[in-house]
C-alpha atoms as a PDB file:
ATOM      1  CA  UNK A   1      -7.931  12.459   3.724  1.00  0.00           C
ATOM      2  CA  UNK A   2     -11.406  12.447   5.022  1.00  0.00           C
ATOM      3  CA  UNK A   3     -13.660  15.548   4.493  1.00  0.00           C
ATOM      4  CA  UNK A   4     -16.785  14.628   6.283  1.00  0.00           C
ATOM      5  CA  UNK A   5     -19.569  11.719   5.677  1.00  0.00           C
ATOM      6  CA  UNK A   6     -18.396   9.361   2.685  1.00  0.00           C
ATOM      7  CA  UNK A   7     -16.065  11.709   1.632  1.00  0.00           C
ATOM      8  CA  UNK A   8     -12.361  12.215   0.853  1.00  0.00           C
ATOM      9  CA  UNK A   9      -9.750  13.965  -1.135  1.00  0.00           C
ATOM     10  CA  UNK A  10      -7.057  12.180  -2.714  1.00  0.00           C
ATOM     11  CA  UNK A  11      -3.605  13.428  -3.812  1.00  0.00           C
ATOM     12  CA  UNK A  12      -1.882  11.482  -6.356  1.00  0.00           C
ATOM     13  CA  UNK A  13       0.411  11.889  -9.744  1.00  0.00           C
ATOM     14  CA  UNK A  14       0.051  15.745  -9.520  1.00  0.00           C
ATOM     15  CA  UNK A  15      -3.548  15.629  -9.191  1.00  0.00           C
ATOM     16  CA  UNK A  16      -6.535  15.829  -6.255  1.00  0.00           C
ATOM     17  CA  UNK A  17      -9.484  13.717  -6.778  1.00  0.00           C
ATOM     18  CA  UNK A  18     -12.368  14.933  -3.787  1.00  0.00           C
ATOM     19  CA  UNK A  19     -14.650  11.484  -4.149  1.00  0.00           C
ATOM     20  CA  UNK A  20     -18.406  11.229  -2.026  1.00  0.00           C
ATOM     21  CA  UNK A  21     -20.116   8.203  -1.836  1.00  0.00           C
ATOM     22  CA  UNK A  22     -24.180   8.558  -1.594  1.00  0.00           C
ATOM     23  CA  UNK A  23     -25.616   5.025  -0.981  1.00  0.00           C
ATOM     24  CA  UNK A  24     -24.378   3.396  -4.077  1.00  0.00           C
ATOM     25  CA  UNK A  25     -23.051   5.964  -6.169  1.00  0.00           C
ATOM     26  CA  UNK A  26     -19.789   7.753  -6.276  1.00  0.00           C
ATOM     27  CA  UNK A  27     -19.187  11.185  -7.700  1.00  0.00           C
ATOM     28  CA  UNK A  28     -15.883  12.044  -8.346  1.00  0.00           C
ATOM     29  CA  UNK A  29     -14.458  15.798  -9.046  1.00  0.00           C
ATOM     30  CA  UNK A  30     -13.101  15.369 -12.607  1.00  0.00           C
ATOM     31  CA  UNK A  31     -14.047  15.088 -15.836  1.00  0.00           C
ATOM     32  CA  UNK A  32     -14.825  12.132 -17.855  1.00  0.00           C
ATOM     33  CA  UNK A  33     -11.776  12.111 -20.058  1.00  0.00           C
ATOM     34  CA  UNK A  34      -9.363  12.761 -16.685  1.00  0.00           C
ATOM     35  CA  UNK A  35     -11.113   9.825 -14.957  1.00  0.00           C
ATOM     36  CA  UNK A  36     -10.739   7.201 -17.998  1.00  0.00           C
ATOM     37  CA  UNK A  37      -6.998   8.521 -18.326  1.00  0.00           C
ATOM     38  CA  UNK A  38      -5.723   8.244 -14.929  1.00  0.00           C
ATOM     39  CA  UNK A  39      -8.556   7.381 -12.068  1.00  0.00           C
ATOM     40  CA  UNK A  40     -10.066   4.445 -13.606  1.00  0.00           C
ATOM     41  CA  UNK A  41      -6.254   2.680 -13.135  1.00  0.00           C
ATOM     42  CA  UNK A  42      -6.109   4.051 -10.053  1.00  0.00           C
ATOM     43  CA  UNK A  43      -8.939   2.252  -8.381  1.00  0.00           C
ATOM     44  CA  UNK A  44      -7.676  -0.971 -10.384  1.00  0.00           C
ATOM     45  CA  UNK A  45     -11.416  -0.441 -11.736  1.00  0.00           C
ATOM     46  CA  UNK A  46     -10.455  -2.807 -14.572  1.00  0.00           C
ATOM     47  CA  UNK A  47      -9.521  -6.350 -12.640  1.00  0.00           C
ATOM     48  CA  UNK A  48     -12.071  -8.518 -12.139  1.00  0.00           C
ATOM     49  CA  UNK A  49     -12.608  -8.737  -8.211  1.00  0.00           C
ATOM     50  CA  UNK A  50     -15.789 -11.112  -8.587  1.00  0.00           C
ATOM     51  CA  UNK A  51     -13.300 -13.730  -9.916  1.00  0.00           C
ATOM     52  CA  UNK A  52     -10.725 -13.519  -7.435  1.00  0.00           C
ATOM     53  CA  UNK A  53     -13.898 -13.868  -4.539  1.00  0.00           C
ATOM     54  CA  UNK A  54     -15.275 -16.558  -6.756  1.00  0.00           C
ATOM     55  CA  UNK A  55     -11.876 -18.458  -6.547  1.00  0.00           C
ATOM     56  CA  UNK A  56     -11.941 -18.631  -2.690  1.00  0.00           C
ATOM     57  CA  UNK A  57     -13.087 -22.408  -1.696  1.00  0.00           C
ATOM     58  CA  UNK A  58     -16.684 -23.133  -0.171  1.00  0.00           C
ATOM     59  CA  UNK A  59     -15.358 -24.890   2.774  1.00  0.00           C
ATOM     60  CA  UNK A  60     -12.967 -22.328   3.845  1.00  0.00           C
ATOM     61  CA  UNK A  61     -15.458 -20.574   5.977  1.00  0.00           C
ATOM     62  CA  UNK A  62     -12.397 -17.779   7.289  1.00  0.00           C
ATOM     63  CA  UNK A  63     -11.707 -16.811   3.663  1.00  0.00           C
ATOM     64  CA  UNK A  64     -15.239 -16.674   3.008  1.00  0.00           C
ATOM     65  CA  UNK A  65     -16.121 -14.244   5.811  1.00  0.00           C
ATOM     66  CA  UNK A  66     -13.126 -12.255   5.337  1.00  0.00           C
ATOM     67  CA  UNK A  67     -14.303 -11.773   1.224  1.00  0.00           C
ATOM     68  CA  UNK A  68     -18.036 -10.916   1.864  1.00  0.00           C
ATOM     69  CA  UNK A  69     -16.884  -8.558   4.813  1.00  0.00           C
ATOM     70  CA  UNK A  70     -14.609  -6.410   2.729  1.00  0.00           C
ATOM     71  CA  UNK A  71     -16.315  -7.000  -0.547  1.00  0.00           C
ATOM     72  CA  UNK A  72     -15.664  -3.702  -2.592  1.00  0.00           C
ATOM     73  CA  UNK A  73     -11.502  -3.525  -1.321  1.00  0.00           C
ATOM     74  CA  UNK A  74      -9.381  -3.033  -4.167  1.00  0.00           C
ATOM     75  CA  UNK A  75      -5.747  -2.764  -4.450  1.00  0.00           C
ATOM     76  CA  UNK A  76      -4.750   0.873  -5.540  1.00  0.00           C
ATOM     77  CA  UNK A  77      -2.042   1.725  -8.267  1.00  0.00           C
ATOM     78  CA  UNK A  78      -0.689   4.177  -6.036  1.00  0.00           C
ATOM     79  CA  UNK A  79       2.744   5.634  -7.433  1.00  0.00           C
ATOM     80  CA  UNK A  80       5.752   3.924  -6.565  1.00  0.00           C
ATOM     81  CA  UNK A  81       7.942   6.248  -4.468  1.00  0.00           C
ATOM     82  CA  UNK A  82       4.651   6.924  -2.546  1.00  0.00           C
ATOM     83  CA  UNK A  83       4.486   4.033  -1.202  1.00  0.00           C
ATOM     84  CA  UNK A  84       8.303   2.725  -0.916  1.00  0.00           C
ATOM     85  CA  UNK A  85       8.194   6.226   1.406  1.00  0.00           C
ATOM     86  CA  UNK A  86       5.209   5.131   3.242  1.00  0.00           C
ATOM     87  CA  UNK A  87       6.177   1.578   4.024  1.00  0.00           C
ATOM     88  CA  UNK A  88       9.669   2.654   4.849  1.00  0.00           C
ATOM     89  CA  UNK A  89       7.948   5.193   7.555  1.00  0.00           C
ATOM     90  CA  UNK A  90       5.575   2.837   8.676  1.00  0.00           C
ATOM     91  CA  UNK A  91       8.423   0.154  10.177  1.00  0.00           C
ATOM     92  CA  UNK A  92       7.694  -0.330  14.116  1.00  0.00           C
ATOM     93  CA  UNK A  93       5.175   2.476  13.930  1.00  0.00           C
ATOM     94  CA  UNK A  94       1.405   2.617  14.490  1.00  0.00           C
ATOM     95  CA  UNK A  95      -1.308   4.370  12.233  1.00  0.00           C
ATOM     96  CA  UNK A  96      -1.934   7.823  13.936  1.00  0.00           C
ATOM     97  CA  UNK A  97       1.880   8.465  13.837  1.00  0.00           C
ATOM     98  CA  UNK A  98       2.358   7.292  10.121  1.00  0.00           C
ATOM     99  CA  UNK A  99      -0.097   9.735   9.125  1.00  0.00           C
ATOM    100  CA  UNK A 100       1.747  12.224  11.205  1.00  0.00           C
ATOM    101  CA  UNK A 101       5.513  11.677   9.794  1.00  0.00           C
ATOM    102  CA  UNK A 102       3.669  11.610   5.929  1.00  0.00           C
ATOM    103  CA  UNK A 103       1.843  14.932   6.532  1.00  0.00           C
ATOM    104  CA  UNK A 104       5.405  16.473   8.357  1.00  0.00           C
ATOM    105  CA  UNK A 105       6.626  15.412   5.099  1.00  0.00           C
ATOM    106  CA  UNK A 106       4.393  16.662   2.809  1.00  0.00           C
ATOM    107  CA  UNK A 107       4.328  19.948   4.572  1.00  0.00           C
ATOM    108  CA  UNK A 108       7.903  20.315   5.019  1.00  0.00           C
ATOM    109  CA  UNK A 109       7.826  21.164   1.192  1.00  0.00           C
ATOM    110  CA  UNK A 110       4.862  22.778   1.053  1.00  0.00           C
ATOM    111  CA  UNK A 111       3.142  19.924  -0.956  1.00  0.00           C
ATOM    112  CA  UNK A 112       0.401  17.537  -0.886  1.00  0.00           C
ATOM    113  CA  UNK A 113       1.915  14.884  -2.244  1.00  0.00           C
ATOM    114  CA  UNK A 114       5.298  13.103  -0.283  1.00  0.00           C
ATOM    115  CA  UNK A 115       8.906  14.901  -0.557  1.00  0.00           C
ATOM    116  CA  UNK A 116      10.503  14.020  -3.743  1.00  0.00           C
ATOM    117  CA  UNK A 117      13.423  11.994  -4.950  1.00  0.00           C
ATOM    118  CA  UNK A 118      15.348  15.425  -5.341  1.00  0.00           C
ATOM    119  CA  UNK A 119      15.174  16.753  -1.806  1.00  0.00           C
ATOM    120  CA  UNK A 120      15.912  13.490   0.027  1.00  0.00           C
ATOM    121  CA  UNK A 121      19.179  13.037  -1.619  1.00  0.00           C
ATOM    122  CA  UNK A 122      20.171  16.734  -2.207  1.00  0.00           C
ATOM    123  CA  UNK A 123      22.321  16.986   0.643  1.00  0.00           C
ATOM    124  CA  UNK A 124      22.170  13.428   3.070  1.00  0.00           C
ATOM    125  CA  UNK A 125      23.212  15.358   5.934  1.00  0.00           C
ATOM    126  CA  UNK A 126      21.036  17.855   5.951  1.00  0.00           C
ATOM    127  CA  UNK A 127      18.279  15.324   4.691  1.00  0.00           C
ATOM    128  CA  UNK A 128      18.762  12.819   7.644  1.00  0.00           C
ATOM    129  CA  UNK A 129      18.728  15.787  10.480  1.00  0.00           C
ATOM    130  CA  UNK A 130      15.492  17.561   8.832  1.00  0.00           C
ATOM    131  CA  UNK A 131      13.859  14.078   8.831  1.00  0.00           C
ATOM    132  CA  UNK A 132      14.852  13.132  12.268  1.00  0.00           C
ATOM    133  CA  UNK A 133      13.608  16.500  13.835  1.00  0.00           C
ATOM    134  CA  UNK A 134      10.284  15.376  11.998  1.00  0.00           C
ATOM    135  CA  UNK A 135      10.505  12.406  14.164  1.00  0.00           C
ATOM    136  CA  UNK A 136      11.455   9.636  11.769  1.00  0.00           C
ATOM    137  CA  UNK A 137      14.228   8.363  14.497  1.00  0.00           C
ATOM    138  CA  UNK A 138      16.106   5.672  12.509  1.00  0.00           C
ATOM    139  CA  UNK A 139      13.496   5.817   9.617  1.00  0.00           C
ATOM    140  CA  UNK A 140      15.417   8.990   8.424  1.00  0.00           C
ATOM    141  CA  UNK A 141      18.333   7.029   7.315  1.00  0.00           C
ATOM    142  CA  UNK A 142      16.283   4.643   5.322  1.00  0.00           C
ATOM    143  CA  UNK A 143      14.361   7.297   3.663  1.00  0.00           C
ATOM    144  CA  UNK A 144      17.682   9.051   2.408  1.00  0.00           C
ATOM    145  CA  UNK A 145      19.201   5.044   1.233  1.00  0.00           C
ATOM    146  CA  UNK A 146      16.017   4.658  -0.695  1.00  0.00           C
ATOM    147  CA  UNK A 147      16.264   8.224  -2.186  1.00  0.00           C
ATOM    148  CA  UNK A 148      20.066   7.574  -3.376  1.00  0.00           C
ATOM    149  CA  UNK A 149      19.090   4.519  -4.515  1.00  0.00           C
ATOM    150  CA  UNK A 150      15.987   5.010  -6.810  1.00  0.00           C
ATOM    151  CA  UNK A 151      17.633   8.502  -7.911  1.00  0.00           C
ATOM    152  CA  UNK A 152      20.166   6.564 -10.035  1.00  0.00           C
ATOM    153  CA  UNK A 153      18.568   6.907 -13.932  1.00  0.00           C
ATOM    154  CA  UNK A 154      15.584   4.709 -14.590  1.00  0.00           C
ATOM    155  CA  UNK A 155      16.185   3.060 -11.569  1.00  0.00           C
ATOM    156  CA  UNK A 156      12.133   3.179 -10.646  1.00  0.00           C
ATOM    157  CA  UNK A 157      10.953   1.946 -14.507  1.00  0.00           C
ATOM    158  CA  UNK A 158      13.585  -0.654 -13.910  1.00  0.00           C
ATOM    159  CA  UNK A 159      12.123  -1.946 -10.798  1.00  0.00           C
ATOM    160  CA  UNK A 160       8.286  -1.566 -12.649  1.00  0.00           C
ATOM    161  CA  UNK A 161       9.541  -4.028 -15.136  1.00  0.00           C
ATOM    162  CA  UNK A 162      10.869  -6.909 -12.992  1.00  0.00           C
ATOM    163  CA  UNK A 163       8.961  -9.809 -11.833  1.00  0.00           C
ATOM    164  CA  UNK A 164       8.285  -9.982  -8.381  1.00  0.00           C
ATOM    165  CA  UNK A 165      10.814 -12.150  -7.087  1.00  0.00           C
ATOM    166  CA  UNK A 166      13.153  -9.661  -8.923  1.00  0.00           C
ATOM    167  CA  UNK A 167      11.697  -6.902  -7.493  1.00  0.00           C
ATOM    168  CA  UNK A 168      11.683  -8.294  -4.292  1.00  0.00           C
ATOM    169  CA  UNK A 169      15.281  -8.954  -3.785  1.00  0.00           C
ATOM    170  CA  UNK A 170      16.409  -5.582  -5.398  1.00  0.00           C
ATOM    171  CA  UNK A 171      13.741  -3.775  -2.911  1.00  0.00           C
ATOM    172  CA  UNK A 172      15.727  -6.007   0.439  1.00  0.00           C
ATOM    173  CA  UNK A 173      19.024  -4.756  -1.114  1.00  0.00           C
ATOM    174  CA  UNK A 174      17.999  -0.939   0.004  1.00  0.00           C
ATOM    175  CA  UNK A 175      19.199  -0.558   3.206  1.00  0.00           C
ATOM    176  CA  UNK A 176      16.274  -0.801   5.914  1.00  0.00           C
ATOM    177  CA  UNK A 177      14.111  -2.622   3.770  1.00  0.00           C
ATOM    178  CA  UNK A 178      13.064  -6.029   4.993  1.00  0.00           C
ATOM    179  CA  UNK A 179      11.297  -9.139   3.889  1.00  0.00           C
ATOM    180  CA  UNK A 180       7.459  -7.766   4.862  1.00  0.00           C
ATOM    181  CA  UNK A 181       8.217  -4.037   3.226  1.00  0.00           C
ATOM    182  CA  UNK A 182       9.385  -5.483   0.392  1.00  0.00           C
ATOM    183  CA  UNK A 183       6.617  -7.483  -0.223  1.00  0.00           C
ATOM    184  CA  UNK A 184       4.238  -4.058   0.585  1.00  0.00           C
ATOM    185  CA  UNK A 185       6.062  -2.217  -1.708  1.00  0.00           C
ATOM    186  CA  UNK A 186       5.576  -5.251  -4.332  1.00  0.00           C
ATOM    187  CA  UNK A 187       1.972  -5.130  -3.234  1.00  0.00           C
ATOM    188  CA  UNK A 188       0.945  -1.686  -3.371  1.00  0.00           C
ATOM    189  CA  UNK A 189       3.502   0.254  -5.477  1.00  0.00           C
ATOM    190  CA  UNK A 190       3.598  -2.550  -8.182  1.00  0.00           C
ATOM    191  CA  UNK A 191       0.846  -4.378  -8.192  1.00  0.00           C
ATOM    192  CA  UNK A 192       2.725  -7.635  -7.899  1.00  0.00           C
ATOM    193  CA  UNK A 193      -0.518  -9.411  -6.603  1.00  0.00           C
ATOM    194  CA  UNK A 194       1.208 -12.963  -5.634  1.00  0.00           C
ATOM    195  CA  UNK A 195       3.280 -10.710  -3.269  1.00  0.00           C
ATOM    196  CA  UNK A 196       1.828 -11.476   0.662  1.00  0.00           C
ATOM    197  CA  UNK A 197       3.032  -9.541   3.431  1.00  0.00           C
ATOM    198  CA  UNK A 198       3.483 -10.720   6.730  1.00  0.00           C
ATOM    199  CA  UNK A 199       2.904  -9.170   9.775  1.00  0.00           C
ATOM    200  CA  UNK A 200       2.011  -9.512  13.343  1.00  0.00           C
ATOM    201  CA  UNK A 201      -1.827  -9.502  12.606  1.00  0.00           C
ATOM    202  CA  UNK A 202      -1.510 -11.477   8.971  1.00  0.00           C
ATOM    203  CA  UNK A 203       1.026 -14.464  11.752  1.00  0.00           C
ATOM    204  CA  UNK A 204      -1.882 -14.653  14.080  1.00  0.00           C
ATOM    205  CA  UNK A 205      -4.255 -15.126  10.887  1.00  0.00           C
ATOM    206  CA  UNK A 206      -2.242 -18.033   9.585  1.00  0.00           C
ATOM    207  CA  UNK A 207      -1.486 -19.629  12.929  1.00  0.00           C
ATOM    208  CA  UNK A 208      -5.201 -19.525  13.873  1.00  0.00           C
ATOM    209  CA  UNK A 209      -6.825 -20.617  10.764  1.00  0.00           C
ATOM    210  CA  UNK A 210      -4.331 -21.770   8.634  1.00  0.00           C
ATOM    211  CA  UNK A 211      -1.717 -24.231  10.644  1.00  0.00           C
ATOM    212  CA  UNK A 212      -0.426 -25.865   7.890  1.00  0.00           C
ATOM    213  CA  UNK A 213       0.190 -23.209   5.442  1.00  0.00           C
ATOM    214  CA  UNK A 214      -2.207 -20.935   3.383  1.00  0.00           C
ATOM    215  CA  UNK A 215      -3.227 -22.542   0.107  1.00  0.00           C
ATOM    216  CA  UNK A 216      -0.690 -20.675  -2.305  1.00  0.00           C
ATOM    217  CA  UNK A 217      -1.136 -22.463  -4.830  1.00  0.00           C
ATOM    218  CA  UNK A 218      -4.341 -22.585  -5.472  1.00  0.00           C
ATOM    219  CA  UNK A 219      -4.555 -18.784  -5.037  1.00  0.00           C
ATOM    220  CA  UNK A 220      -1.513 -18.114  -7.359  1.00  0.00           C
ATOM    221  CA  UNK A 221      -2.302 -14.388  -9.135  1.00  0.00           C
ATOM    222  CA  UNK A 222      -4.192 -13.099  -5.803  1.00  0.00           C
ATOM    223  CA  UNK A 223      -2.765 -14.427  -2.894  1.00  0.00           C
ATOM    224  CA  UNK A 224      -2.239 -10.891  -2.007  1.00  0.00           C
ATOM    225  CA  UNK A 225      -5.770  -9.568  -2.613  1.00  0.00           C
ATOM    226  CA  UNK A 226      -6.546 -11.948  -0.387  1.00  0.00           C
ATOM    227  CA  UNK A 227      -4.404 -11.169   2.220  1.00  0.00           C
ATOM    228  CA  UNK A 228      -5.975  -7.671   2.602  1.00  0.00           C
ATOM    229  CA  UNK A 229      -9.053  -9.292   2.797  1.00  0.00           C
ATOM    230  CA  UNK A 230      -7.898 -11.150   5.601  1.00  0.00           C
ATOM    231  CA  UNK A 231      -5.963  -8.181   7.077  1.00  0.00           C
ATOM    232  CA  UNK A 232      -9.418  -5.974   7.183  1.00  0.00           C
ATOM    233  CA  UNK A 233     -11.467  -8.674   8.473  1.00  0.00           C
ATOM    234  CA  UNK A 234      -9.124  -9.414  11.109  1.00  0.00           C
ATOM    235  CA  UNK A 235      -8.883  -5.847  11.825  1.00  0.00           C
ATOM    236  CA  UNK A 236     -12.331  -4.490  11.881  1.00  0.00           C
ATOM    237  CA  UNK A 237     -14.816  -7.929  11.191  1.00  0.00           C
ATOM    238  CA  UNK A 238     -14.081 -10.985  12.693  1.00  0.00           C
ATOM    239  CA  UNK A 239     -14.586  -9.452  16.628  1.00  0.00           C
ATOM    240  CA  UNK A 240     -18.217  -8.169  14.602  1.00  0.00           C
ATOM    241  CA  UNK A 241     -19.026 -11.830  13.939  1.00  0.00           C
ATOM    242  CA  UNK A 242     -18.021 -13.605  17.344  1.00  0.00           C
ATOM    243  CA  UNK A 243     -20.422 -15.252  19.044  1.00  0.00           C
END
């Protein structure tokens, strides 16, 4: 959540980390010992991202662009039923409402952080009507399939310690999750980098620039990183650097 100029609080594993950036440096609102135990994973601070850039091929002047414009982007190790929550709200939705249905849910139970397992499955019924009235429409379903499905004991380590294409076909067997979620979930809950998720913006990239097929395997262990590069650029770059 932004706070003002360059700076934002972030919520995660129990914990709220308020981070400012001032020209190059970054002060975060913990203690050495707290950031080295849990912050320094959470920024994937320990992957090198020079090498990944440094993998992307000269003539591909797209890719190149895309890397230099979002240079310091780095995959988060967010926590897992974060972001199968988020991804699972996010279906046929646009940003200002996502943010909208995630803080509903987070206030609903007077949290920061999103509903838990517990609550979603606790009574479906009630579940599904108290998530629709937040304005999940359909969504609300989904939310209480993936709840009674990653409730079931060590159901969520199991799903940590699968390969991707495991992970990915146990994710599409939770009702309402498709192919693209899947492979966000894979993405940004597992840190399955190889994972590449497709949407509307991430078609147009490939069709325009990429007609037959994006290079997989030469980017085999970062396709994905380099998908968000793409995904940004696209986004907020590439109208920057039209003639």
């Amino acid at each position: 959540k932004p706070l003002g100029q360059d700076t934002y609080r972030i919520p995660a594993f129990g914990r709220t980390l308020t981070v400012r950036q001032t020209d190059g440096v970054f002060d975060f609102s913990c203690g050495a010992g707290e950031f080295d135990a849990l912050w320094r994973s959470y920024f994937d601070l320990d992957t090198d991202y020079a090498a990944i850039k440094a993998r992307v091929a000269p003539r591909d002047a797209y890719l190149q662009a895309a890397v230099a414009y979002g240079w310091g982007m780095r995959i988060l190790r967010q926590d897992l039923w974060e972001v199968i929550v988020s991804f699972i709200v996010s279906q046929n939705n646009n940003i200002p409402r996502i943010r909208k249905n995630l803080r509903d849910l987070c206030a609903m139970q007077g949290e920061v952080e999103l509903a838990t397992l517990e609550y979603i499955i606790r009574d479906h019924d009630r579940a599904s009507f108290e998530l629709r009235a937040l304005g999940l429409g359909y969504r609300a379903e989904y939310l209480c399939a993936a709840g009674a499905h990653f409730t079931q004991a060590g159901a969520l380590d199991a799903l940590r310690a699968m390969s991707y294409p495991e992970a990915h076909t146990t994710l599409r067997a939770v009702k309402g999750v498709g192919p693209k979620v899947a492979d966000c979930i894979c993405l940004f809950g597992l840190h399955h980098v190889d994972a590449f998720p497709v949407d509307t913006h991430v078609k147009q990239i490939l069709s325009a620039h990429y007609p037959k097929g994006f290079p997989f395997r030469r980017y085999a262990g970062c396709a994905g990183i380099l998908q968000q590069y793409m995904f940004y650029y696209d986004l907020h770059g590439s109208a920057q650097a039209a003639p």
